[in-house]
C-alpha atoms as a PDB file:
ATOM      1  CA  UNK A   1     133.015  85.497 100.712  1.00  0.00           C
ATOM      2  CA  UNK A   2     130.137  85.083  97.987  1.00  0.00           C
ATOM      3  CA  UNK A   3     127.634  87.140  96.880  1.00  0.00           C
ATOM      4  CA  UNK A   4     123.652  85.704  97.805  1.00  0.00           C
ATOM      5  CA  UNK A   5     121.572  86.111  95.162  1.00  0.00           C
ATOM      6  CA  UNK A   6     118.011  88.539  95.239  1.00  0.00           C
ATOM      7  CA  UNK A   7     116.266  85.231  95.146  1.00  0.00           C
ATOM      8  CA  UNK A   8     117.945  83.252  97.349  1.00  0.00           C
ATOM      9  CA  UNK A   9     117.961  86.531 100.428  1.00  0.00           C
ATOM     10  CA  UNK A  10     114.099  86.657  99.585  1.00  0.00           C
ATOM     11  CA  UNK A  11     113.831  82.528 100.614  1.00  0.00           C
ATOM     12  CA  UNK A  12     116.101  82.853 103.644  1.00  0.00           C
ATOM     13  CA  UNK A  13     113.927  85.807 105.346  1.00  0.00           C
ATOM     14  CA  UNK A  14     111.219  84.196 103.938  1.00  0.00           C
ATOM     15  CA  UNK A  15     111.478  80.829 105.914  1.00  0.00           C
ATOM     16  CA  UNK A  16     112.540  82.307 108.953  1.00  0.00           C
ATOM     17  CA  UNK A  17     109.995  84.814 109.139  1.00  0.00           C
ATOM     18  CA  UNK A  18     107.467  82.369 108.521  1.00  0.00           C
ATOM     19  CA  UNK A  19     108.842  79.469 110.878  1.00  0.00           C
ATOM     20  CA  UNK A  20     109.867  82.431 113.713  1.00  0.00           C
ATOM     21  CA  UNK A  21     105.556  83.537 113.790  1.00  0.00           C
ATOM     22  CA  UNK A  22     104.176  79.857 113.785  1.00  0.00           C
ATOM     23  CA  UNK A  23     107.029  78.808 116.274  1.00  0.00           C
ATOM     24  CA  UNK A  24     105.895  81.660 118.492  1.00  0.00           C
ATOM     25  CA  UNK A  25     102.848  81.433 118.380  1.00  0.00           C
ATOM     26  CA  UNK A  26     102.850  77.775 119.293  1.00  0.00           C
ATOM     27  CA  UNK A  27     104.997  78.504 122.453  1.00  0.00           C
ATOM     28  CA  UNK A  28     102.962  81.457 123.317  1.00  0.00           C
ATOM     29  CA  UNK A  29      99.481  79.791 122.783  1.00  0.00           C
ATOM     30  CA  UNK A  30      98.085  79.785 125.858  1.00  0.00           C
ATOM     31  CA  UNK A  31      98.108  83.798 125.190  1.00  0.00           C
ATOM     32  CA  UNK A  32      96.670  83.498 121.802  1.00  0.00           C
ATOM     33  CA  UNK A  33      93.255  85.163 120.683  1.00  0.00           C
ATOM     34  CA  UNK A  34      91.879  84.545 117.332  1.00  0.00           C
ATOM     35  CA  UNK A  35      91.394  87.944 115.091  1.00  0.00           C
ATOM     36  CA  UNK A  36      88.834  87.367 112.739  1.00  0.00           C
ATOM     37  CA  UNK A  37      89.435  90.787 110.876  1.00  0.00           C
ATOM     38  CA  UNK A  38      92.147  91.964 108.884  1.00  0.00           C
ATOM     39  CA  UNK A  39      94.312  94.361 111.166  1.00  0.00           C
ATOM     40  CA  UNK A  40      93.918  95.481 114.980  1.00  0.00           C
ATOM     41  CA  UNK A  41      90.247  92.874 114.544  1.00  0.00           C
ATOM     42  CA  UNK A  42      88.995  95.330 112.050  1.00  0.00           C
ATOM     43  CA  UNK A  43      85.923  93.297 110.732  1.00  0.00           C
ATOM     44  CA  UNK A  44      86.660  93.850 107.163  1.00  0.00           C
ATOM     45  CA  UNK A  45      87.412  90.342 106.621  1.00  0.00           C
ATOM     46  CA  UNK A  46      84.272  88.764 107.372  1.00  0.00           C
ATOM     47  CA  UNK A  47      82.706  91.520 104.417  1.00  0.00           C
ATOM     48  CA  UNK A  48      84.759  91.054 101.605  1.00  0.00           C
ATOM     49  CA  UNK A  49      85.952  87.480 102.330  1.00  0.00           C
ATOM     50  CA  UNK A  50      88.716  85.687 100.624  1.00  0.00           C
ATOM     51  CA  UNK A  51      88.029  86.884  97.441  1.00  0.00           C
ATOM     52  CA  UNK A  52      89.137  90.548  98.840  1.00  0.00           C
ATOM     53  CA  UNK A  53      92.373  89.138 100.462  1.00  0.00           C
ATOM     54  CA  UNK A  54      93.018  87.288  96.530  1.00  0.00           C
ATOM     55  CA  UNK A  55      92.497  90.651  95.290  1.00  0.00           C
ATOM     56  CA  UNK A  56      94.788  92.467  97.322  1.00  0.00           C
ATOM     57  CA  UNK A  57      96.896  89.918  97.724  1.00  0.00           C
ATOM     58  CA  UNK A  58      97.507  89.712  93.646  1.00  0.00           C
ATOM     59  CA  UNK A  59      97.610  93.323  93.192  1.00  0.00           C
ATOM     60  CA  UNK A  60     100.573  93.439  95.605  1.00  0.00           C
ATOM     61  CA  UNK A  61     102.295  90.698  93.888  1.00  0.00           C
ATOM     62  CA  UNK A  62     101.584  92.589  90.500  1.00  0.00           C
ATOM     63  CA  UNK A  63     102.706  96.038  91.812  1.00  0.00           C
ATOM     64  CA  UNK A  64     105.674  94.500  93.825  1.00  0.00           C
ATOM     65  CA  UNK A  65     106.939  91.601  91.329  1.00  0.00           C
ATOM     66  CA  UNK A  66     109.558  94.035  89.567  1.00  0.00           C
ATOM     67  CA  UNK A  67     110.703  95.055  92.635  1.00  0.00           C
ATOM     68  CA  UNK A  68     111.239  91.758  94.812  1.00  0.00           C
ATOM     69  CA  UNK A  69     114.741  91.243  93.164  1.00  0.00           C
ATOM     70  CA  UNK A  70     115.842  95.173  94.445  1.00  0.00           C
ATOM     71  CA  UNK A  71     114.677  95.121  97.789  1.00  0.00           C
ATOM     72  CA  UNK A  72     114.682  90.800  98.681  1.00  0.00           C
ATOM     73  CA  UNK A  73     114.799  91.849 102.528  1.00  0.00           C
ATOM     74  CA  UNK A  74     111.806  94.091 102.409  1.00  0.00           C
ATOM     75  CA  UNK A  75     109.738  91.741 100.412  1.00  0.00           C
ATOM     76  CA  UNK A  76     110.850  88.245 102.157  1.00  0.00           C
ATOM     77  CA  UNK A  77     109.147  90.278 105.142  1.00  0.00           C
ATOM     78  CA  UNK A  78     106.116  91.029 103.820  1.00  0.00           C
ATOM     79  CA  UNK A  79     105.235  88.133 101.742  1.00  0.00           C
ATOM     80  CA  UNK A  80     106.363  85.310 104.582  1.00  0.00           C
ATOM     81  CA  UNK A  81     104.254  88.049 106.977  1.00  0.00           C
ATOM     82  CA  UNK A  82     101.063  87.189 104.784  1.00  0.00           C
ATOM     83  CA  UNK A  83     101.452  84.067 104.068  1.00  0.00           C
ATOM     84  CA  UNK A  84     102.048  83.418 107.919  1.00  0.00           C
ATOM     85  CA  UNK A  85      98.702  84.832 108.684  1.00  0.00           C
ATOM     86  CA  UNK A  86      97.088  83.207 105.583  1.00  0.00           C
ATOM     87  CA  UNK A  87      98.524  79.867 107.504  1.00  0.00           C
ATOM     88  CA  UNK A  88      96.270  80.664 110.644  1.00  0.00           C
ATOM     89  CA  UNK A  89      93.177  81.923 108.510  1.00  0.00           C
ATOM     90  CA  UNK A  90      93.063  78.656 106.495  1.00  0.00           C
ATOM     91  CA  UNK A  91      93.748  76.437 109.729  1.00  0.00           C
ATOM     92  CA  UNK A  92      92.236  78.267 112.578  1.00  0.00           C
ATOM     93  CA  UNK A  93      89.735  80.153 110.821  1.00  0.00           C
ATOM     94  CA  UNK A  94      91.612  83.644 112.334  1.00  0.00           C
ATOM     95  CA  UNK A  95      94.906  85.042 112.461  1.00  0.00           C
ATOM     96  CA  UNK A  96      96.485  83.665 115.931  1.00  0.00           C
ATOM     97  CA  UNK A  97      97.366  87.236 117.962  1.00  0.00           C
ATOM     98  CA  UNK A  98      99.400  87.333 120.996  1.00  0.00           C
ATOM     99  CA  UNK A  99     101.322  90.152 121.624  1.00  0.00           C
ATOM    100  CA  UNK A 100     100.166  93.055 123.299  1.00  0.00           C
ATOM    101  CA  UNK A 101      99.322  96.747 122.108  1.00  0.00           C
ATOM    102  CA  UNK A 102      97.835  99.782 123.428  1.00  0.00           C
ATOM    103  CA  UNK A 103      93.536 100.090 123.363  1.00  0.00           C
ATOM    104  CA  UNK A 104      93.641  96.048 124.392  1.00  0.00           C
ATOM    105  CA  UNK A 105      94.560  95.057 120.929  1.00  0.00           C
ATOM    106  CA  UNK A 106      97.028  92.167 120.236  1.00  0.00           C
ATOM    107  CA  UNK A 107      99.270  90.967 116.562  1.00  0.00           C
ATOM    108  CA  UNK A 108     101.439  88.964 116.861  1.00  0.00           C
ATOM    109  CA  UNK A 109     105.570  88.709 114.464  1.00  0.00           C
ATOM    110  CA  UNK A 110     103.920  88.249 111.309  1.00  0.00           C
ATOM    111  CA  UNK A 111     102.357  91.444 111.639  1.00  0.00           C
ATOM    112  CA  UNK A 112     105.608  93.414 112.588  1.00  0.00           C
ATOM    113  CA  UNK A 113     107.224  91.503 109.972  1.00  0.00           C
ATOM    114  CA  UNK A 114     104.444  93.322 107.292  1.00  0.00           C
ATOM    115  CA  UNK A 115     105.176  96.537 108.641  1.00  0.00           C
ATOM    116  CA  UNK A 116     108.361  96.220 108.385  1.00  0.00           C
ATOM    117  CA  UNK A 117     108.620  95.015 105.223  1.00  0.00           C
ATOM    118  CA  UNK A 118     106.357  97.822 103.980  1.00  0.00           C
ATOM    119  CA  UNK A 119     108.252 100.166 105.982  1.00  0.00           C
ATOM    120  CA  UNK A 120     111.626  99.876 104.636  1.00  0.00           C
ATOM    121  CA  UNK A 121     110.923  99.482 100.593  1.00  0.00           C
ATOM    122  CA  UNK A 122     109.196 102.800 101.501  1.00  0.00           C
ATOM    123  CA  UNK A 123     112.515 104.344 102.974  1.00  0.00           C
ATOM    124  CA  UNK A 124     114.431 102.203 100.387  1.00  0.00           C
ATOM    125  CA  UNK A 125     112.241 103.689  97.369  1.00  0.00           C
ATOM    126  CA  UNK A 126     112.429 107.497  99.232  1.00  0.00           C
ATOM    127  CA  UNK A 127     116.225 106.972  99.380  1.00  0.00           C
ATOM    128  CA  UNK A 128     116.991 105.568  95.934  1.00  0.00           C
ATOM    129  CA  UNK A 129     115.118 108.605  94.329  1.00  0.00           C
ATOM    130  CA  UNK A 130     116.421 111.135  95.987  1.00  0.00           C
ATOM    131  CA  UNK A 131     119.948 109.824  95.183  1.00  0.00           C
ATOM    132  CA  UNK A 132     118.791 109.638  91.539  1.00  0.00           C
ATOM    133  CA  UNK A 133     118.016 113.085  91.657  1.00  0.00           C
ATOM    134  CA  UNK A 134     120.826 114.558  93.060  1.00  0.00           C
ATOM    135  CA  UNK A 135     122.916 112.379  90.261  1.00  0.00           C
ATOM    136  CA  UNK A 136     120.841 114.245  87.665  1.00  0.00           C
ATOM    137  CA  UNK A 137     121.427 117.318  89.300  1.00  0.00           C
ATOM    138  CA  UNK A 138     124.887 117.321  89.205  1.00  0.00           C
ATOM    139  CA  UNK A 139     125.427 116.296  85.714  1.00  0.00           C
END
């Protein structure tokens, strides 16, 4: 059995995160409701524009470019998650949403995949330092 590389992990979750939310929501489109905001149709979008999503966007990258070869999985998730989305803004003018949550709001795989991603480097990151300081706390 061989070993996957970082990079090449990152491109397979990548891809199939990415064609997994436009696949869906192409089958489920007769469900679909454009969000014009950033999360849950939180109007921050239509404020700060696409020079705020650059902005954030980049800073992630920045703060996260060390760390894409350690944690490949969480990463593909998020990045193919954003890019996803960025897909719909650029075509559709709004993220496509179709699955259903609480309050009447809708998101849709890309957004799971996100919080996912986000959500394990976070217990990933937790879990490696605790480990490193139990190793310095036995020697």
């Amino acid at each position: 059995m061989f070993k996957k590389s970082p990079s090449t992990l990152f491109w397979w979750v990548f891809i199939t995160v990415v064609l997994l939310d436009q696949l869906s929501k192409y089958f489920f489109s007769r469900f679909v409701s454009l969000n014009y905001g950033v999360a849950f149709g939180i109007g921050w979008f239509e404020s700060f524009g696409w020079l705020g999503l650059l902005f954030i966007f980049g800073l992630v990258l920045a703060l996260s470019s060390r760390s894409v070869n350690r944690y490949p999985v969480c990463f593909g998730l998020f990045y193919a998650g954003a890019v996803s989305n960025l897909v719909d803004r650029l075509i559709f003018g709004g993220v496509r949403d179709f699955l259903p949550l609480p309050f009447g709001l809708t998101n849709n795989l890309a957004d799971w995949a996100i919080g996912m991603g986000l959500t394990y480097v976070v217990i990933l990151k937790i879990r490696d330092e605790v480990a490193k300081r139990s190793e310095s706390q036995s020697s």
